[in-house]
N, C-alpha and C. Protein backbone atom coordinates (compact mmCIF):
# COMPACT_ATOMS: atom_id res chain seq x y z
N UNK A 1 -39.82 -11.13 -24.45
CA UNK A 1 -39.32 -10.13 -23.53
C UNK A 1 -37.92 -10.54 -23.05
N UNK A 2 -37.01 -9.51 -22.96
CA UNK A 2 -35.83 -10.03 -22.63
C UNK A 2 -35.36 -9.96 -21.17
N UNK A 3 -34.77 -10.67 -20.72
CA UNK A 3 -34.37 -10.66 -19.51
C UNK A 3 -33.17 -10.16 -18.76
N UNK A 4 -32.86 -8.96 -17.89
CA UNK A 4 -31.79 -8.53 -17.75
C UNK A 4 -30.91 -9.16 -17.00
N UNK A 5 -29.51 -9.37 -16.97
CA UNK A 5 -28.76 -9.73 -16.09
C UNK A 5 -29.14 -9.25 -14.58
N UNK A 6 -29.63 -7.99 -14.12
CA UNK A 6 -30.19 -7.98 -12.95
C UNK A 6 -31.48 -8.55 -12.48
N UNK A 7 -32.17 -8.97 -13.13
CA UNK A 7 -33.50 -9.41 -12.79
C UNK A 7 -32.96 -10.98 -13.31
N UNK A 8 -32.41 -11.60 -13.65
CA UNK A 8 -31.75 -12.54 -13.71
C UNK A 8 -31.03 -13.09 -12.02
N UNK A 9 -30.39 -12.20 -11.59
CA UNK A 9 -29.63 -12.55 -10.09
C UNK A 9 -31.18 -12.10 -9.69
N UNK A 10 -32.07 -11.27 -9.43
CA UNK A 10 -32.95 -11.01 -8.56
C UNK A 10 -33.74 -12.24 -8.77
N UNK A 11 -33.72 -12.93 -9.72
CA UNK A 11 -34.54 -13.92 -9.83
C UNK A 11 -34.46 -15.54 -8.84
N UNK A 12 -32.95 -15.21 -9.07
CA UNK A 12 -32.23 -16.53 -8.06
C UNK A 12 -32.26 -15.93 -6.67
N UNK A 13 -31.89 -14.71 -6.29
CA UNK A 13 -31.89 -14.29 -4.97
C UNK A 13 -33.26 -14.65 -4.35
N UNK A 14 -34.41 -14.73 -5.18
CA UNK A 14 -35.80 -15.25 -4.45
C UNK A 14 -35.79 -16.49 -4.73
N UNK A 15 -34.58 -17.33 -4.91
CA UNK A 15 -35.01 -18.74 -4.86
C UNK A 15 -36.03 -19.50 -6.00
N UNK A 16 -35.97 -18.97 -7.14
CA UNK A 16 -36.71 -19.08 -8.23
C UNK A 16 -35.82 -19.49 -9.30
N UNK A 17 -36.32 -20.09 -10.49
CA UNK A 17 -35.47 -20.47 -11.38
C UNK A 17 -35.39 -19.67 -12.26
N UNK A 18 -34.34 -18.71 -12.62
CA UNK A 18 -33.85 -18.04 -13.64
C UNK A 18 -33.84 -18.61 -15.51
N UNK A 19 -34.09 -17.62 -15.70
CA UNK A 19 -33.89 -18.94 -17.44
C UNK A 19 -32.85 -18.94 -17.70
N UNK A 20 -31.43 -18.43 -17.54
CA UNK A 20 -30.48 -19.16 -16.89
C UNK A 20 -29.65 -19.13 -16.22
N UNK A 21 -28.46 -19.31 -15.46
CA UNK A 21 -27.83 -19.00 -14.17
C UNK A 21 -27.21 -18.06 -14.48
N UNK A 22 -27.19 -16.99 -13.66
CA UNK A 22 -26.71 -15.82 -13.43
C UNK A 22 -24.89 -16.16 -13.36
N UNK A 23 -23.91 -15.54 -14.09
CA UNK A 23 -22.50 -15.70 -14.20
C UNK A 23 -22.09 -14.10 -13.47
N UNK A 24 -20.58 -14.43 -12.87
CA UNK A 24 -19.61 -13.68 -13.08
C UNK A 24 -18.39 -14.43 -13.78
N UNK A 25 -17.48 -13.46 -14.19
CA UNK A 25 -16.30 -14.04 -14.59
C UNK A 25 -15.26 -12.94 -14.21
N UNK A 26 -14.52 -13.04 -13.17
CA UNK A 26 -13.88 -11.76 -12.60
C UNK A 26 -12.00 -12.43 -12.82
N UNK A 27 -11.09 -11.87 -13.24
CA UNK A 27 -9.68 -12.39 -13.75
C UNK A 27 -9.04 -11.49 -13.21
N UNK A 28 -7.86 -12.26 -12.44
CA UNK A 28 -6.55 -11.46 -12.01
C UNK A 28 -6.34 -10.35 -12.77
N UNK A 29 -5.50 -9.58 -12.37
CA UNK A 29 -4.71 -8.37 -13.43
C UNK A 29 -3.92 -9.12 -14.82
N UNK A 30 -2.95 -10.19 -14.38
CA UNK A 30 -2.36 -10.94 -15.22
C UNK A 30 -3.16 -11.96 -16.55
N UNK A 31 -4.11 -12.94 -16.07
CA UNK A 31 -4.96 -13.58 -16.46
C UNK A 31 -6.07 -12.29 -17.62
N UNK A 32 -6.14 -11.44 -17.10
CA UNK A 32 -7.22 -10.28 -17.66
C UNK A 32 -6.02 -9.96 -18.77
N UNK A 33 -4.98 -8.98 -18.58
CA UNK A 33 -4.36 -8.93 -19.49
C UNK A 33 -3.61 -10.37 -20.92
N UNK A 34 -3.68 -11.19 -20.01
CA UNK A 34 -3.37 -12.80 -21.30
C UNK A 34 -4.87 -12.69 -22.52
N UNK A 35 -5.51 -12.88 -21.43
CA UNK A 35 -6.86 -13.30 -22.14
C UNK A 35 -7.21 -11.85 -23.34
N UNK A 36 -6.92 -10.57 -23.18
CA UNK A 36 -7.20 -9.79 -23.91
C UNK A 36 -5.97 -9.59 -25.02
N UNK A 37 -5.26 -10.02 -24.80
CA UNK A 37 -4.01 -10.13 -25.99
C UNK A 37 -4.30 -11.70 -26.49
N UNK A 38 -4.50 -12.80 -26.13
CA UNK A 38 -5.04 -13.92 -26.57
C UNK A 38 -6.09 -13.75 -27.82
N UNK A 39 -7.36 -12.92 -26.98
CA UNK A 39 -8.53 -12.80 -27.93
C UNK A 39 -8.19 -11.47 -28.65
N UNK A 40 -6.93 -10.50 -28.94
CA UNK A 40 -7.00 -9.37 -29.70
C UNK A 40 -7.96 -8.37 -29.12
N UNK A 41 -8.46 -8.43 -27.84
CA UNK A 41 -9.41 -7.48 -27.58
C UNK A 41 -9.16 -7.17 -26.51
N UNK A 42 -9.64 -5.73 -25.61
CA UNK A 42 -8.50 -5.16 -24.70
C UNK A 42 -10.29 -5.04 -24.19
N UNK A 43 -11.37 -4.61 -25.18
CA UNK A 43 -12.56 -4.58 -24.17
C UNK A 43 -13.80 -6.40 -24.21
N UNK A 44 -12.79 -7.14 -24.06
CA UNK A 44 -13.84 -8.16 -23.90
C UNK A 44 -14.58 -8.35 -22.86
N UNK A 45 -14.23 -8.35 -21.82
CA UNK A 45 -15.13 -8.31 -20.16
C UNK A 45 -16.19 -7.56 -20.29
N UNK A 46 -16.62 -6.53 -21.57
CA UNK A 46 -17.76 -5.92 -21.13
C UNK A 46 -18.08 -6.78 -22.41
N UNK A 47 -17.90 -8.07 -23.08
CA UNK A 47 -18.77 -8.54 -23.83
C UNK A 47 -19.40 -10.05 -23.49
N UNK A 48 -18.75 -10.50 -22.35
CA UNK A 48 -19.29 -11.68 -21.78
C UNK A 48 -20.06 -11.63 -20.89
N UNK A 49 -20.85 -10.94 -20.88
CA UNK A 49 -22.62 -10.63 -20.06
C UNK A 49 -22.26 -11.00 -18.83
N UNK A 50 -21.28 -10.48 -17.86
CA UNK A 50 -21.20 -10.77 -16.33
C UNK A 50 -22.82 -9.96 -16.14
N UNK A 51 -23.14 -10.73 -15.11
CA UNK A 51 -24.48 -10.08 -14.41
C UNK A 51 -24.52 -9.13 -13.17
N UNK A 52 -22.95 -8.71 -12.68
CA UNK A 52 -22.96 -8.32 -11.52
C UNK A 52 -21.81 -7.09 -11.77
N UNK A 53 -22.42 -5.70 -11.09
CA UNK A 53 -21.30 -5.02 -10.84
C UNK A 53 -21.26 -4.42 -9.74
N UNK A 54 -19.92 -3.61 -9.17
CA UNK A 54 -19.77 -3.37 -8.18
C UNK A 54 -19.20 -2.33 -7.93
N UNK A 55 -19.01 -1.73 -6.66
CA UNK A 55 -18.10 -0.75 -5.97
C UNK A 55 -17.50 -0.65 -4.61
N UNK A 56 -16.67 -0.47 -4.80
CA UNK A 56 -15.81 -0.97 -3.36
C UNK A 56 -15.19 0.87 -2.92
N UNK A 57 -15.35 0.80 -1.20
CA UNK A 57 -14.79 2.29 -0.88
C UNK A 57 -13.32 1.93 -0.71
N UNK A 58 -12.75 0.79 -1.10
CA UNK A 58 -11.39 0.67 -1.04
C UNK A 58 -10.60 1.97 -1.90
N UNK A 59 -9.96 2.21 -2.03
CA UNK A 59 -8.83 3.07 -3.23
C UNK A 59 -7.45 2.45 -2.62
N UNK A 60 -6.34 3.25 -3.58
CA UNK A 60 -5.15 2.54 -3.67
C UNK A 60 -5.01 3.69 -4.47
N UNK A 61 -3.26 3.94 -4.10
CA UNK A 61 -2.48 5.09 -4.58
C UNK A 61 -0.86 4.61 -4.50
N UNK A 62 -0.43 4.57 -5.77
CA UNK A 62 0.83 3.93 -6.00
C UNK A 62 1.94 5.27 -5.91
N UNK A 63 2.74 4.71 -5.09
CA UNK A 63 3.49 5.67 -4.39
C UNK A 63 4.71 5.29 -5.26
N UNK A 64 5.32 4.47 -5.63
CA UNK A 64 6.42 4.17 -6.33
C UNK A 64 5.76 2.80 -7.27
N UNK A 65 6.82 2.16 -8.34
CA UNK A 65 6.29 1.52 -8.95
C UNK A 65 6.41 -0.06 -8.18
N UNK A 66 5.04 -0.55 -8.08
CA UNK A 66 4.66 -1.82 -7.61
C UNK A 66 4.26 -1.52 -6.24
N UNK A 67 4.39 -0.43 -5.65
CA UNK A 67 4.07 -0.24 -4.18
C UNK A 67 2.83 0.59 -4.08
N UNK A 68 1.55 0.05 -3.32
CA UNK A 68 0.53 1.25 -3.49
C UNK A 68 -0.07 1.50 -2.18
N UNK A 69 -0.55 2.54 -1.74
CA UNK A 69 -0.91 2.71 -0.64
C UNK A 69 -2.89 2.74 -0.35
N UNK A 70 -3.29 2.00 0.59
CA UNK A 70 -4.27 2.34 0.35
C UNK A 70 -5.21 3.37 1.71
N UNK A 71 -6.20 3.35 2.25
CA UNK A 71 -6.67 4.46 2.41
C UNK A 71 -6.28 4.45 3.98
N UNK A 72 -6.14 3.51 4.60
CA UNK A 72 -5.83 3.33 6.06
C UNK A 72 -4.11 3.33 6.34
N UNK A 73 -2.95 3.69 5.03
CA UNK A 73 -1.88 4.08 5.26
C UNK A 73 -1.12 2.76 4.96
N UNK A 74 -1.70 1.49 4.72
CA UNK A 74 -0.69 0.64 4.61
C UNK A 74 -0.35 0.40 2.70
N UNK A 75 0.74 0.01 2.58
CA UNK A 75 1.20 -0.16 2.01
C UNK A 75 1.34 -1.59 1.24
N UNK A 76 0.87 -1.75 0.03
CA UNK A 76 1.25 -3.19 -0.41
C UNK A 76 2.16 -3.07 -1.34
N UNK A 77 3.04 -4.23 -1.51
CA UNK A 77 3.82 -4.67 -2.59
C UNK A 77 3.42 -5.73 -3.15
N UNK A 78 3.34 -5.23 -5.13
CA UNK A 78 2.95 -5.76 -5.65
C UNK A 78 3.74 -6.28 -6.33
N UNK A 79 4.79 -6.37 -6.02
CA UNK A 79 6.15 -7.19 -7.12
C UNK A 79 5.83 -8.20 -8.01
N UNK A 80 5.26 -9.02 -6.76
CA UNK A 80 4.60 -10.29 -7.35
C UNK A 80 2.90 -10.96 -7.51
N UNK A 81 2.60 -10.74 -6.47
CA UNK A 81 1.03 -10.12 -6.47
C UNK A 81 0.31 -9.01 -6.95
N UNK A 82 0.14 -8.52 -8.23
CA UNK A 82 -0.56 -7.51 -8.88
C UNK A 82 -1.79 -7.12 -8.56
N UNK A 83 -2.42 -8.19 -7.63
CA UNK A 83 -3.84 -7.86 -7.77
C UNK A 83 -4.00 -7.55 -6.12
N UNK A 84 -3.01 -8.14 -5.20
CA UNK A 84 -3.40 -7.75 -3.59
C UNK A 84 -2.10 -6.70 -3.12
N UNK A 85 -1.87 -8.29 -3.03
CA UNK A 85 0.05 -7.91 -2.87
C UNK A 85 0.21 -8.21 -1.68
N UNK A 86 1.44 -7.98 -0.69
CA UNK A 86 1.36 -8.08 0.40
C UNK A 86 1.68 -6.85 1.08
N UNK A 87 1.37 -6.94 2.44
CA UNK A 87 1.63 -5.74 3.57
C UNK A 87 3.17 -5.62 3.08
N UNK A 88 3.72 -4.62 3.11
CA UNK A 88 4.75 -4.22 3.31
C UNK A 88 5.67 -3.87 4.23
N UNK A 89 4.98 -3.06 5.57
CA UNK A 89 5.16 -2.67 6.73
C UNK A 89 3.30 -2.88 7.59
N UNK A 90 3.85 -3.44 8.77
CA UNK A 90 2.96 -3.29 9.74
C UNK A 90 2.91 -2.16 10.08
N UNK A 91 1.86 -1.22 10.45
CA UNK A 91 1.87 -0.20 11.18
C UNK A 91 1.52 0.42 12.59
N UNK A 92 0.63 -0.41 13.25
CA UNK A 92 0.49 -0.67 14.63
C UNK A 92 1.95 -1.63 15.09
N UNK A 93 2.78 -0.93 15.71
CA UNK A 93 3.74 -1.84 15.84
C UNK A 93 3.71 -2.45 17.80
N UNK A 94 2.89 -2.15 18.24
CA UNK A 94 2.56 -2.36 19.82
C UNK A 94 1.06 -2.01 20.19
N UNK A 95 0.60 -3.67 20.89
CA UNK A 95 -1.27 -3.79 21.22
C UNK A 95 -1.32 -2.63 21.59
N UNK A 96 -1.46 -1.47 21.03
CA UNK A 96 -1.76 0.04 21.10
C UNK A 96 -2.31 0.77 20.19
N UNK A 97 -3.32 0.89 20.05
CA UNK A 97 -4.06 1.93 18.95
C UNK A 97 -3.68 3.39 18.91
N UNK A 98 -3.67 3.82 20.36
CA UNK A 98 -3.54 5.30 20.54
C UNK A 98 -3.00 6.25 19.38
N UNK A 99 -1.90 5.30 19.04
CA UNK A 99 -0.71 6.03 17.69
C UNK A 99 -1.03 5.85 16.23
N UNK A 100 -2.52 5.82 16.17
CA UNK A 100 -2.99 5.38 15.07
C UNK A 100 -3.84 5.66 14.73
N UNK A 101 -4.28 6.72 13.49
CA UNK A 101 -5.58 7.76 13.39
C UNK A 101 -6.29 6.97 12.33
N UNK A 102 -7.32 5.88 12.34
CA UNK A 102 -8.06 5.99 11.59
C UNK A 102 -8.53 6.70 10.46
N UNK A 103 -9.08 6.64 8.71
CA UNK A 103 -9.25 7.12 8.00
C UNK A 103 -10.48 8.03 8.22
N UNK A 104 -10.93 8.88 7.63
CA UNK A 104 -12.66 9.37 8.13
C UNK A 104 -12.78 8.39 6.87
N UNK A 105 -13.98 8.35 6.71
CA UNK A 105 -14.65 7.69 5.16
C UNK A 105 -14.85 9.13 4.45
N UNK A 106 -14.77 8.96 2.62
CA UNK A 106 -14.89 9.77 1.95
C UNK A 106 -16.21 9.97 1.38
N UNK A 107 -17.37 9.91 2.02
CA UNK A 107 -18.70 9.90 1.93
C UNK A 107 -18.98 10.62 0.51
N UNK A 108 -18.69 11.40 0.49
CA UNK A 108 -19.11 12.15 -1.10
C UNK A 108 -18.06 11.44 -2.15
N UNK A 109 -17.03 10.82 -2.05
CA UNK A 109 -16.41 9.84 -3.17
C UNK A 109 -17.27 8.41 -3.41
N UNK A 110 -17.72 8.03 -1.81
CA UNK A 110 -18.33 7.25 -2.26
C UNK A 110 -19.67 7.31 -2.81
N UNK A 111 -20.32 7.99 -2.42
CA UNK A 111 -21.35 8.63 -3.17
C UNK A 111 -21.70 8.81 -4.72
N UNK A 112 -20.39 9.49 -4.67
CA UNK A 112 -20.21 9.72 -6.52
C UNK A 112 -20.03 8.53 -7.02
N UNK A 113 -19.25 7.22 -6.35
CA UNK A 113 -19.07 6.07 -6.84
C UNK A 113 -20.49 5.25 -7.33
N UNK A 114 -20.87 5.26 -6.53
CA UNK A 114 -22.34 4.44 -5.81
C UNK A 114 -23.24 5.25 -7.61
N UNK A 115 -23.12 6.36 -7.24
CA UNK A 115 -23.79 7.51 -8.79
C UNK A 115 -23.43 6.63 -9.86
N UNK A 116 -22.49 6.66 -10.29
CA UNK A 116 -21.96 6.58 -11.47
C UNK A 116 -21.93 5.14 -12.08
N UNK A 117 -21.71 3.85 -10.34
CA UNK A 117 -21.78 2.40 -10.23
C UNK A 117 -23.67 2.63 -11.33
N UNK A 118 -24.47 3.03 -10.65
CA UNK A 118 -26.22 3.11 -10.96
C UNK A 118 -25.91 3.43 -12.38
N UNK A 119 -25.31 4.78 -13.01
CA UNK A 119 -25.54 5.26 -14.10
C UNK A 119 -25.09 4.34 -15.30
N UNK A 120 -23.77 3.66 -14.87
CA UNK A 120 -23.14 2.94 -16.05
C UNK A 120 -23.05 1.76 -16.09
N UNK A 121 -23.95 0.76 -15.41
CA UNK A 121 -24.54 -0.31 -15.26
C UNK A 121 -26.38 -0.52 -15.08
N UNK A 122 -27.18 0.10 -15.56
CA UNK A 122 -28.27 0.30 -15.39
C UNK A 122 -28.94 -1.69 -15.58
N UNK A 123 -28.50 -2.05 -16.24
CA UNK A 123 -28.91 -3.63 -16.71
C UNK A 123 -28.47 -4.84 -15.46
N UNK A 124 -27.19 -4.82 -14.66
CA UNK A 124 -26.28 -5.68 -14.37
C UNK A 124 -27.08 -5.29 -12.80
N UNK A 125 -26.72 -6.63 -11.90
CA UNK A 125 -26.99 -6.16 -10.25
C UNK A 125 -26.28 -5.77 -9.76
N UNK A 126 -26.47 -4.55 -8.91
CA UNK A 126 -25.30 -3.65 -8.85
C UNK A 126 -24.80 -3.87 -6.99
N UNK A 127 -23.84 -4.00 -6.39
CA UNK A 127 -23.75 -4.09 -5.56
C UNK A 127 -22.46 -3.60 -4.98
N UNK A 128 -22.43 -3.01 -3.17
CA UNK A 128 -21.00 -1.99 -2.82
C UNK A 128 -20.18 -3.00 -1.87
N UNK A 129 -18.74 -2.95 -1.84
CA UNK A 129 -18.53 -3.44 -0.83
C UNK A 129 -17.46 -3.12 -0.03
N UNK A 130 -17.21 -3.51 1.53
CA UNK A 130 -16.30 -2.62 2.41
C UNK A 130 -14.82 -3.27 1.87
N UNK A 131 -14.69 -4.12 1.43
CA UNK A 131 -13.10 -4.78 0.62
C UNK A 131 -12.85 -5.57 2.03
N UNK A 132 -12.28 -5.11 2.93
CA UNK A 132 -11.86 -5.62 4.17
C UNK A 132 -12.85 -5.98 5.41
N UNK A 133 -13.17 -6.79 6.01
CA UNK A 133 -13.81 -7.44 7.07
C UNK A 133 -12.93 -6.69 8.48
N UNK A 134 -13.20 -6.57 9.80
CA UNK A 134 -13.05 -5.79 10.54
C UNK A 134 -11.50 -6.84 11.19
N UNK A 135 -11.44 -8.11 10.87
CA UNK A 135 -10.29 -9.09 11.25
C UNK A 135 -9.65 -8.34 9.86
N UNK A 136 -9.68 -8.96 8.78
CA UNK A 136 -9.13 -8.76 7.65
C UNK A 136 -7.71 -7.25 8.46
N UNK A 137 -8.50 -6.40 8.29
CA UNK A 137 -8.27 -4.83 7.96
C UNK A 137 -6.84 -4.75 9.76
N UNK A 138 -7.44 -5.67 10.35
CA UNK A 138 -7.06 -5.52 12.13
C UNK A 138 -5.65 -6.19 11.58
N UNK A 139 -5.66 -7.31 10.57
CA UNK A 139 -4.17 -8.12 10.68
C UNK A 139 -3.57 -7.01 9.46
N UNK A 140 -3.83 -6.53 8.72
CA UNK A 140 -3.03 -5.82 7.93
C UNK A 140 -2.78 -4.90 8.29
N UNK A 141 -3.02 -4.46 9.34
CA UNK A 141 -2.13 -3.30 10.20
C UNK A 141 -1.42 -3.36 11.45
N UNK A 142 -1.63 -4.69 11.96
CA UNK A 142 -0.63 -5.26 12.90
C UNK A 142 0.10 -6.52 12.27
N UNK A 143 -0.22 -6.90 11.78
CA UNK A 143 0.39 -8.40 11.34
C UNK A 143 -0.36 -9.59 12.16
N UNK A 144 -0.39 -10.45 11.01
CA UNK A 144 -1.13 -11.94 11.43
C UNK A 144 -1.18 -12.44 13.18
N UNK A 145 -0.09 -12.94 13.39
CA UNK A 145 1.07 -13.18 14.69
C UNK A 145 0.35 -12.60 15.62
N UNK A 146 0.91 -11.53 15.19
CA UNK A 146 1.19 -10.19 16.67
C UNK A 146 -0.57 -10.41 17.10
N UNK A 147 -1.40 -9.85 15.88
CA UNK A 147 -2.56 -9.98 16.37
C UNK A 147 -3.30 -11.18 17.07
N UNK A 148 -2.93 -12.17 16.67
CA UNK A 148 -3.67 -12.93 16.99
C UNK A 148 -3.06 -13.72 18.59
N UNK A 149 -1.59 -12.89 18.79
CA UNK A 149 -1.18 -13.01 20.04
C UNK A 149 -1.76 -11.75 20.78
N UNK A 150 -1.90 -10.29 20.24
CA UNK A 150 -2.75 -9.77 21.22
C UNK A 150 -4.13 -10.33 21.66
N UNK A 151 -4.82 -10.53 20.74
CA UNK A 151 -6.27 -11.34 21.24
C UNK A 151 -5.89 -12.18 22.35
N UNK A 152 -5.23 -13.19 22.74
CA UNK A 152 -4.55 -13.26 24.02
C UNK A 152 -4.48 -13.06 25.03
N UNK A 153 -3.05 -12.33 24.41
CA UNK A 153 -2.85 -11.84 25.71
C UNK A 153 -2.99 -10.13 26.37
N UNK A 154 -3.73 -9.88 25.75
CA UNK A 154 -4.24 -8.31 25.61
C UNK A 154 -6.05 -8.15 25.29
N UNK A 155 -6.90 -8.97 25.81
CA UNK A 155 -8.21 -9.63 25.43
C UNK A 155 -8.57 -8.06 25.80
């Protein structure tokens, strides 16, 4: 009987011994592109049995080239960082939220994601995630500094 890459991680998630350890192998943008001109193959990642897939409600929308925006309005540059990048502009520019509209969530995108994550991974453990932590998401729209001087002096 064969054993799937998901019942493989479900196997370790109960603290049990798998017949054998559950892998990812996840590669920069850069590193991903070497390795597929290295090996002549542009689809190898779907041939090294990662056991895990995913979906994130992050998106990103490239507004010019190397610059992309993602769903809360900030902006990264990817000049040199392809795969994060950095803030570009702060956008809370004063311990003030007021001037600053939150995204709604795209519940039916993610939805369809979450669909399609199930449909085209049926074997692999499938799992969603928010991309940003509630600090994470707080300094990329004020900046490192500032924030962590409002916590402060603005408690």
């Amino acid at each position: 009987m064969t054993v799937t890459p998901r019942e493989r991680v479900l196997t370790a998630l109960a603290h049990k011994q798998p017949d054998v350890t559950p892998w990812q192998i996840d590669l920069t943008i850069d590193a991903r592109d070497n390795t597929a001109r290295y090996l002549n193959d542009p689809d190898f990642e779907r041939k090294i049995g990662n056991h895990l897939a995913g979906y994130s409600d992050g998106y990103f929308v490239e507004i010019r080239p190397n610059y992309w925006q993602d769903q809360f309005g900030i902006v990264w540059n990817r000049t040199i960082d392809k795969d994060i990048g950095n803030v570009a502009e702060y956008l809370i520019k004063e311990p003030d939220l007021s001037g600053y509209r939150f995204p709604t969530p795209d519940l039916e995108r993610n939805a369809k994601g979450c669909e399609r994550l199930v449909a085209e991974h049926p074997n692999e453990f499938r799992m969603a995630d928010l991309g940003f932590s509630m600090f994470e998401r707080a300094w990329t729209l004020r900046g490192m500094e500032e924030l962590l001087a409002d916590m402060v002096l603005h408690p």
